[in-house]
PDB file of N, CA and C in Angstrom:
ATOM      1  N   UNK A   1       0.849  -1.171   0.000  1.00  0.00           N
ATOM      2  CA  UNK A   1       0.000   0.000   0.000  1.00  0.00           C
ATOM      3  C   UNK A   1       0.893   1.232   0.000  1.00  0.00           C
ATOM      4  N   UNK A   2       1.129   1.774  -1.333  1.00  0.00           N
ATOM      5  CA  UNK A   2       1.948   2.904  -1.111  1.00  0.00           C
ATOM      6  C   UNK A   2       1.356   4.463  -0.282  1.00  0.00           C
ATOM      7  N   UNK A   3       2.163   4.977   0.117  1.00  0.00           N
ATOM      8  CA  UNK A   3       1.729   6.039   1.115  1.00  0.00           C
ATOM      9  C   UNK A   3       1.344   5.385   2.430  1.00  0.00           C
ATOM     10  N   UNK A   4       1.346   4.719   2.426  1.00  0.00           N
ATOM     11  CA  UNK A   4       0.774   4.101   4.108  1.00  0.00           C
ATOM     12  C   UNK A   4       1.587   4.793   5.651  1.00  0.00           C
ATOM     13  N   UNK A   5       0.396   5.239   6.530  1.00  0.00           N
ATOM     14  CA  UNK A   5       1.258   5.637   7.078  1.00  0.00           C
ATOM     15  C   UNK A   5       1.236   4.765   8.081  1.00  0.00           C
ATOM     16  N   UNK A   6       3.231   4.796   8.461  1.00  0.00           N
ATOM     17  CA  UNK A   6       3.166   3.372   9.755  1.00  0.00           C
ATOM     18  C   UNK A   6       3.630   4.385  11.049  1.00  0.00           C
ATOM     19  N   UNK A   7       3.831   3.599  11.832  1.00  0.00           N
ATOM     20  CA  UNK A   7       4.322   3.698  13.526  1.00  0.00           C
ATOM     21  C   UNK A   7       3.082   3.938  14.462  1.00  0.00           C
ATOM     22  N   UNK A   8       3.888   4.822  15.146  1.00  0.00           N
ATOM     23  CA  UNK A   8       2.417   5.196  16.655  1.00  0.00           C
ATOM     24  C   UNK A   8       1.665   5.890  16.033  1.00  0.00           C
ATOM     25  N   UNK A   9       0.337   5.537  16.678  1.00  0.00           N
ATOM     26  CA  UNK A   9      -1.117   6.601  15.994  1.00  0.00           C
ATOM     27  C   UNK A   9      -1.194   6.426  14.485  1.00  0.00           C
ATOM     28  N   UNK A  10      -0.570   5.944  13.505  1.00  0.00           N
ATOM     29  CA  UNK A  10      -0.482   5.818  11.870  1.00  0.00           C
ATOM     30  C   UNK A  10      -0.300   7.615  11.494  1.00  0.00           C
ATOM     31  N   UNK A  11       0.756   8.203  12.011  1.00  0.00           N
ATOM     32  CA  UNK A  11       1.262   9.245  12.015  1.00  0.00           C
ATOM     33  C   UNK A  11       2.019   9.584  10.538  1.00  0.00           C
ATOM     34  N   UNK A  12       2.926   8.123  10.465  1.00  0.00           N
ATOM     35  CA  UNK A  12       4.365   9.006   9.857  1.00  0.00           C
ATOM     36  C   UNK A  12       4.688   9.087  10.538  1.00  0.00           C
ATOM     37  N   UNK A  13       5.397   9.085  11.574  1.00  0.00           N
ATOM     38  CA  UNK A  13       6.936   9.757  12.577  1.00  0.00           C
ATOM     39  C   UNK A  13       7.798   8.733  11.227  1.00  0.00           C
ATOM     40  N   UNK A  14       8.938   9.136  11.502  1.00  0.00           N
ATOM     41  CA  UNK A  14       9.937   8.504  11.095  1.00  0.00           C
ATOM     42  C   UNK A  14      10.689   7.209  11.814  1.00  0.00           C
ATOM     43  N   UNK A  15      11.480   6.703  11.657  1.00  0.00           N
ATOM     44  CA  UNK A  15      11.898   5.618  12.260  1.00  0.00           C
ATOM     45  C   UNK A  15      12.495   5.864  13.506  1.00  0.00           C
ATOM     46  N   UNK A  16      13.340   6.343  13.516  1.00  0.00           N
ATOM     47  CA  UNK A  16      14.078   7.153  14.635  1.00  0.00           C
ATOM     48  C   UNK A  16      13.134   7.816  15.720  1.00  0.00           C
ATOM     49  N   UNK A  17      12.154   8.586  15.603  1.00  0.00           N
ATOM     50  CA  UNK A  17      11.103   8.780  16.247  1.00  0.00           C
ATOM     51  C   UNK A  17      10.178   7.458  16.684  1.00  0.00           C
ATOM     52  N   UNK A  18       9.905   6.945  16.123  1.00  0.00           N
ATOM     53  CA  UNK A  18       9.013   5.823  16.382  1.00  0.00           C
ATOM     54  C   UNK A  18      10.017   4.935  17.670  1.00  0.00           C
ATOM     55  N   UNK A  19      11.164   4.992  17.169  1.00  0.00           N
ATOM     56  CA  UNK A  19      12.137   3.767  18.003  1.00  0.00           C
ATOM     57  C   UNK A  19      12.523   5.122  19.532  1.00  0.00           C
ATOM     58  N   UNK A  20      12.023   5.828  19.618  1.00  0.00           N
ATOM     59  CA  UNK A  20      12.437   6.736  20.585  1.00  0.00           C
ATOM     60  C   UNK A  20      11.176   6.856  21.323  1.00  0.00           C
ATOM     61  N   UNK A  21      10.196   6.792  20.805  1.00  0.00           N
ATOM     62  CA  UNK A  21       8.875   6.603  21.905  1.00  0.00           C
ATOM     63  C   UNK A  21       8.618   5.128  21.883  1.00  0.00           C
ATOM     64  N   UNK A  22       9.576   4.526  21.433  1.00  0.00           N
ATOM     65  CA  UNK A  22       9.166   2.738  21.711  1.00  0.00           C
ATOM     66  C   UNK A  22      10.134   2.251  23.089  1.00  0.00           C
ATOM     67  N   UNK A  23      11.189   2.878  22.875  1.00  0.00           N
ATOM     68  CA  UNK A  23      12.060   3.136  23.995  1.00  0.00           C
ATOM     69  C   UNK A  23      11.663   3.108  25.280  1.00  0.00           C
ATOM     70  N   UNK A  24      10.796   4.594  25.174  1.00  0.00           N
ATOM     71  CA  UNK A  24      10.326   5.353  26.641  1.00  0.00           C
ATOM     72  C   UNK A  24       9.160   4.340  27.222  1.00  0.00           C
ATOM     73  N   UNK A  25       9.364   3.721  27.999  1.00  0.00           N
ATOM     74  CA  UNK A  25       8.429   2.730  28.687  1.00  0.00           C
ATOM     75  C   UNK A  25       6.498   3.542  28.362  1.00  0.00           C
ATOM     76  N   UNK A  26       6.439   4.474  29.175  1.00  0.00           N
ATOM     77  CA  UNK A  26       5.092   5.113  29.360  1.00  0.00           C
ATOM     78  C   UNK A  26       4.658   5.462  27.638  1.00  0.00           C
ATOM     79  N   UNK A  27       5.759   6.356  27.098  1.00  0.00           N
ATOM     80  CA  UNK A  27       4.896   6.399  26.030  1.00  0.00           C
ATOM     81  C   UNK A  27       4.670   5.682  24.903  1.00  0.00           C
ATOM     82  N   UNK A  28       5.187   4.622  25.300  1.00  0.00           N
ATOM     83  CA  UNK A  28       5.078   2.866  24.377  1.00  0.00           C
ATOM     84  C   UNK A  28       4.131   2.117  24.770  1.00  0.00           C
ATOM     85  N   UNK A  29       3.657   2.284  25.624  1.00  0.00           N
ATOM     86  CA  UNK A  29       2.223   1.377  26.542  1.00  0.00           C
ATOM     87  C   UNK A  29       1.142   2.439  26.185  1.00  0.00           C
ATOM     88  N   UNK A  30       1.013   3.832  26.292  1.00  0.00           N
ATOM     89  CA  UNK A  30       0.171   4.801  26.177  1.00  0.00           C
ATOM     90  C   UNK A  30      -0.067   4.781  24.425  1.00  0.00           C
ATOM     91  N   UNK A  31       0.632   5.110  23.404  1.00  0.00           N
ATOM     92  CA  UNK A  31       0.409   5.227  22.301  1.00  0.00           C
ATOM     93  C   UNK A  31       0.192   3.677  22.053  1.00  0.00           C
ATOM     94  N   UNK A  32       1.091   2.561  21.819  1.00  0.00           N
ATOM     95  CA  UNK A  32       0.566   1.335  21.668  1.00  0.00           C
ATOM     96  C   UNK A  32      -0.515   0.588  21.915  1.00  0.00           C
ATOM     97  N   UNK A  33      -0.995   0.778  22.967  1.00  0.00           N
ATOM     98  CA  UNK A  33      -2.520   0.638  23.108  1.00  0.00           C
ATOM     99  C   UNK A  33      -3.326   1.558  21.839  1.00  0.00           C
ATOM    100  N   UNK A  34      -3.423   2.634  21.582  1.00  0.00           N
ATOM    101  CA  UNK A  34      -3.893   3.238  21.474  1.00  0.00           C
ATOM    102  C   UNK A  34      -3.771   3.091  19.836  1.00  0.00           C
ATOM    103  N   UNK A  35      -2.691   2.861  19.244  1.00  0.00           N
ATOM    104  CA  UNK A  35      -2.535   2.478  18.375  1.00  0.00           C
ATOM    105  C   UNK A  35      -3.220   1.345  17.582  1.00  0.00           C
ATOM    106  N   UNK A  36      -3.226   0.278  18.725  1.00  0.00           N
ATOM    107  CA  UNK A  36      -3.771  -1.353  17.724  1.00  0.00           C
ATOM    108  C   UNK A  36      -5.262  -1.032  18.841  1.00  0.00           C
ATOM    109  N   UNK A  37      -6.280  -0.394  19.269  1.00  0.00           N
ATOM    110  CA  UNK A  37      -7.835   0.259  19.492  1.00  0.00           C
ATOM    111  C   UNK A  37      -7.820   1.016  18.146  1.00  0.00           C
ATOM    112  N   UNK A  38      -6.993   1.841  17.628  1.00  0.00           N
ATOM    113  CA  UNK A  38      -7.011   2.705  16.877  1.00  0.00           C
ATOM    114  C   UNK A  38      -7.088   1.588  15.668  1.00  0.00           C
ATOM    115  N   UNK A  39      -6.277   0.363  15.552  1.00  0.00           N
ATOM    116  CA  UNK A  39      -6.349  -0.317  14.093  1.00  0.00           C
ATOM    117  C   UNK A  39      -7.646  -1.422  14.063  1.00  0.00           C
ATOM    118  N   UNK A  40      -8.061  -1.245  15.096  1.00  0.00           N
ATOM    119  CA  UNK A  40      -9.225  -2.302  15.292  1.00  0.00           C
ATOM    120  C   UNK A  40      -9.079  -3.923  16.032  1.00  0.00           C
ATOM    121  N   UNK A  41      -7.854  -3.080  16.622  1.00  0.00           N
ATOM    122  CA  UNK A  41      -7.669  -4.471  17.682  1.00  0.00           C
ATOM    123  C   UNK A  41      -7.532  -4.665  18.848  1.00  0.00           C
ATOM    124  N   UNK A  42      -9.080  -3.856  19.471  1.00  0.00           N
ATOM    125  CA  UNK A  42      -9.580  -3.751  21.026  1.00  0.00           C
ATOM    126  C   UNK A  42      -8.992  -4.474  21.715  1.00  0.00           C
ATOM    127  N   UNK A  43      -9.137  -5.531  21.980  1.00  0.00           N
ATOM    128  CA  UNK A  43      -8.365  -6.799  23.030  1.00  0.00           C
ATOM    129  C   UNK A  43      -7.114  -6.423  23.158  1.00  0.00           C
ATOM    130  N   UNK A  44      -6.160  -6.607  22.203  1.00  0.00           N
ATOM    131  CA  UNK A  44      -4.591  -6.538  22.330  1.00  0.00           C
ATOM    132  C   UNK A  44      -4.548  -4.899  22.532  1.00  0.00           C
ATOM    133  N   UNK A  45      -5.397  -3.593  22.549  1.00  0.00           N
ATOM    134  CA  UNK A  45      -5.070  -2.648  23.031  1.00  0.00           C
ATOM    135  C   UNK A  45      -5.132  -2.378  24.512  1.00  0.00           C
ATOM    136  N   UNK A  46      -5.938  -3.261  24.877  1.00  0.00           N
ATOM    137  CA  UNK A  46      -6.403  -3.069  25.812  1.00  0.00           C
ATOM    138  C   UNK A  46      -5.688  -3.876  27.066  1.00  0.00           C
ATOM    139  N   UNK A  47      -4.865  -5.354  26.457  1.00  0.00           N
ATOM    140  CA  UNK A  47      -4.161  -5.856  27.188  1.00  0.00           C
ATOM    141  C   UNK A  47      -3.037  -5.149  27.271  1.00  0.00           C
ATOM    142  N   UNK A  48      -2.417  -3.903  26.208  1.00  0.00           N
ATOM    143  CA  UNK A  48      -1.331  -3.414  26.233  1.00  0.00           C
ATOM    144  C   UNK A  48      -1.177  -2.863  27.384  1.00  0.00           C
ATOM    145  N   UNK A  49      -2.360  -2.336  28.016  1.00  0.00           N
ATOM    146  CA  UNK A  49      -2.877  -0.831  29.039  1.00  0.00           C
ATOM    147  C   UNK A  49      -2.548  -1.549  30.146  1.00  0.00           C
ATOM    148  N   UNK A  50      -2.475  -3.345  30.524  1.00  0.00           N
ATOM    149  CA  UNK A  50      -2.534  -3.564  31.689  1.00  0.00           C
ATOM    150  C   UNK A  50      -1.048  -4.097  32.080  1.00  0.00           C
ATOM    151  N   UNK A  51      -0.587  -3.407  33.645  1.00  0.00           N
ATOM    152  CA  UNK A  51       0.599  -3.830  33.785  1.00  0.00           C
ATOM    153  C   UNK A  51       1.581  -4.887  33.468  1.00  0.00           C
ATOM    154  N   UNK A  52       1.556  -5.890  34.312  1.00  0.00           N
ATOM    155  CA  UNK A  52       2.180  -6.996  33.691  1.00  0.00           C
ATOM    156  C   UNK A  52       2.389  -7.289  32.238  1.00  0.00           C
ATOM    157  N   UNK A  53       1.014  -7.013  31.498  1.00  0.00           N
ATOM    158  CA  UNK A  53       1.340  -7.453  30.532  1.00  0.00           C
ATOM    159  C   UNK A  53       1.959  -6.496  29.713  1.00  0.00           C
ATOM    160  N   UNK A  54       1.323  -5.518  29.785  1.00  0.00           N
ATOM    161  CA  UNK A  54       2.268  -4.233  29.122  1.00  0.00           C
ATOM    162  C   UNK A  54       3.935  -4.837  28.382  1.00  0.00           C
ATOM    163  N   UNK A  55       4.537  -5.230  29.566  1.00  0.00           N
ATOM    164  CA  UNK A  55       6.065  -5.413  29.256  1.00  0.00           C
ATOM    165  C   UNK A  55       6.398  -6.290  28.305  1.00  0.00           C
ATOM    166  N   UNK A  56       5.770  -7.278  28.327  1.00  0.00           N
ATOM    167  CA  UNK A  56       5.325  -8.422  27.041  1.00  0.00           C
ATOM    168  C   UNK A  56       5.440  -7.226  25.168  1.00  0.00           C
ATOM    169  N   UNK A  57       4.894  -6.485  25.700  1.00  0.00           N
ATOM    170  CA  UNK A  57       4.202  -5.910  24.582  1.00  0.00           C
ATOM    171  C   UNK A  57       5.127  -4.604  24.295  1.00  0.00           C
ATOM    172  N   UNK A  58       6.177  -4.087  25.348  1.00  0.00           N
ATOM    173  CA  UNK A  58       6.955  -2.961  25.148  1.00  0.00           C
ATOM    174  C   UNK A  58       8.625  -3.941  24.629  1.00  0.00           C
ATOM    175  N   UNK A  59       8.751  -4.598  24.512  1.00  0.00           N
ATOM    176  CA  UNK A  59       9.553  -5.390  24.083  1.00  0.00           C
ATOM    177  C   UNK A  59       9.638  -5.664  22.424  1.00  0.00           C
ATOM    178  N   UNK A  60       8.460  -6.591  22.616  1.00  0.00           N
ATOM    179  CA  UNK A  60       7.775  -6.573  20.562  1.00  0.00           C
ATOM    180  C   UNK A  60       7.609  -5.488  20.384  1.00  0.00           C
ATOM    181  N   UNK A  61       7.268  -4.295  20.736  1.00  0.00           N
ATOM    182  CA  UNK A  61       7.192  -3.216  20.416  1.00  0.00           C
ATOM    183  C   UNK A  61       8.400  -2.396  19.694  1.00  0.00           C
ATOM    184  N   UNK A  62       9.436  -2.568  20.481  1.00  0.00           N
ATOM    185  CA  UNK A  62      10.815  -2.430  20.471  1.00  0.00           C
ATOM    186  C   UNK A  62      11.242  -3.175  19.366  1.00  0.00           C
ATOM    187  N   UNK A  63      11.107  -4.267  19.412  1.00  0.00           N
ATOM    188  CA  UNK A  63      12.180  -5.317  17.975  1.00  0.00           C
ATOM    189  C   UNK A  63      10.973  -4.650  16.962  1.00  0.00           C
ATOM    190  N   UNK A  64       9.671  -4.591  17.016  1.00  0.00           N
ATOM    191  CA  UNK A  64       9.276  -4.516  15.687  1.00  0.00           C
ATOM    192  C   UNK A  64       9.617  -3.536  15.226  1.00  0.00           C
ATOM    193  N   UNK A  65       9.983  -2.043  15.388  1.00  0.00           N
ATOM    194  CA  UNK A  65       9.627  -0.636  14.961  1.00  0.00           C
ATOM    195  C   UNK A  65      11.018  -0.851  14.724  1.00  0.00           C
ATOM    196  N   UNK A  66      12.208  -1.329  15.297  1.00  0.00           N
ATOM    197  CA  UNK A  66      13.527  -1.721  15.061  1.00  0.00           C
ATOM    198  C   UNK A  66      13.788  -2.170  13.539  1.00  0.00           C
ATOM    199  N   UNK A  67      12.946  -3.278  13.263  1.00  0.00           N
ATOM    200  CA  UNK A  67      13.085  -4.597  11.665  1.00  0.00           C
ATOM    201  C   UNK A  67      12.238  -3.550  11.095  1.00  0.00           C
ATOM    202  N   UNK A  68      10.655  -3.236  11.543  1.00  0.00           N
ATOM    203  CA  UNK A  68      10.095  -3.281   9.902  1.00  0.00           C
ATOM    204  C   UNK A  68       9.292  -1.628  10.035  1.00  0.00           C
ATOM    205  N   UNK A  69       9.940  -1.079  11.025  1.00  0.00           N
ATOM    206  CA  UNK A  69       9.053   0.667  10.773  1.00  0.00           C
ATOM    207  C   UNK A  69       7.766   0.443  11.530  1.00  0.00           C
ATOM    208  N   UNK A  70       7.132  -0.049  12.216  1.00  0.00           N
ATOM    209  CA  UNK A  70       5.870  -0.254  12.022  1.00  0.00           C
ATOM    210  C   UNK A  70       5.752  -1.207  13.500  1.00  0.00           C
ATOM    211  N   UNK A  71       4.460  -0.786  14.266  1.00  0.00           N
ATOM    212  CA  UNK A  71       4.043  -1.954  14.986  1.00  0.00           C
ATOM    213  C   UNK A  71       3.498  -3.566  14.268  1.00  0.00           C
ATOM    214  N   UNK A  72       3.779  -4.334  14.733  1.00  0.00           N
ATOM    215  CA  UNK A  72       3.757  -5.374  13.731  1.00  0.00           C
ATOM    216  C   UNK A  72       2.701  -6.807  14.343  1.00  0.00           C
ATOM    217  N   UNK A  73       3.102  -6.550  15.776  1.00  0.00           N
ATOM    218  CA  UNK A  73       2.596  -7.646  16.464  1.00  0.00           C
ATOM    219  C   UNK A  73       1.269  -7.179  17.094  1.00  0.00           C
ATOM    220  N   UNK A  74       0.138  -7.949  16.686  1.00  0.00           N
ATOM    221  CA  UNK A  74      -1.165  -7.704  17.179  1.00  0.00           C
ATOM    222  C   UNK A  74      -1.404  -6.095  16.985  1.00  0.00           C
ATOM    223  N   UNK A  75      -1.231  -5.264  15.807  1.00  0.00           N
ATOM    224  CA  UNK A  75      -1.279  -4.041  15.207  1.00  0.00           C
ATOM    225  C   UNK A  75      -1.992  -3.718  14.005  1.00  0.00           C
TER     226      UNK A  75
END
């Protein structure tokens, strides 16, 4: 899909941006949730929001935006 926009919120940030709020614990659980509610995938946004599991999910968060630009897992 050309033009597509990837990362947090389906913004466009750039890569470097994206991998810098994937970084920051809070705003990788806060936008990531918000992100895959935002792509139509209530459940996994919503498990993002909850502690424990959060960390599960700030991790993949991390390798994905790392390999492919983009949240990738449950996104």
């Amino acid at each position: 899909m050309a033009g597509a926009k990837k990362g947090y919120l389906d913004q466009g940030f750039g890569q470097i941006i994206n991998l810098i709020l994937a970084i920051i614990p809070f705003t990788s659980w806060i936008l990531g949730g918000l992100t895959r509610i935002m792509r139509g995938h209530l459940i996994a946004g919503i498990l993002q929001l909850i502690p424990p599991i959060t960390i599960v999910f700030w991790i993949l968060d991390i390798i994905s935006i790392a390999q492919h630009e983009d949240l990738t897992f449950y996104a």
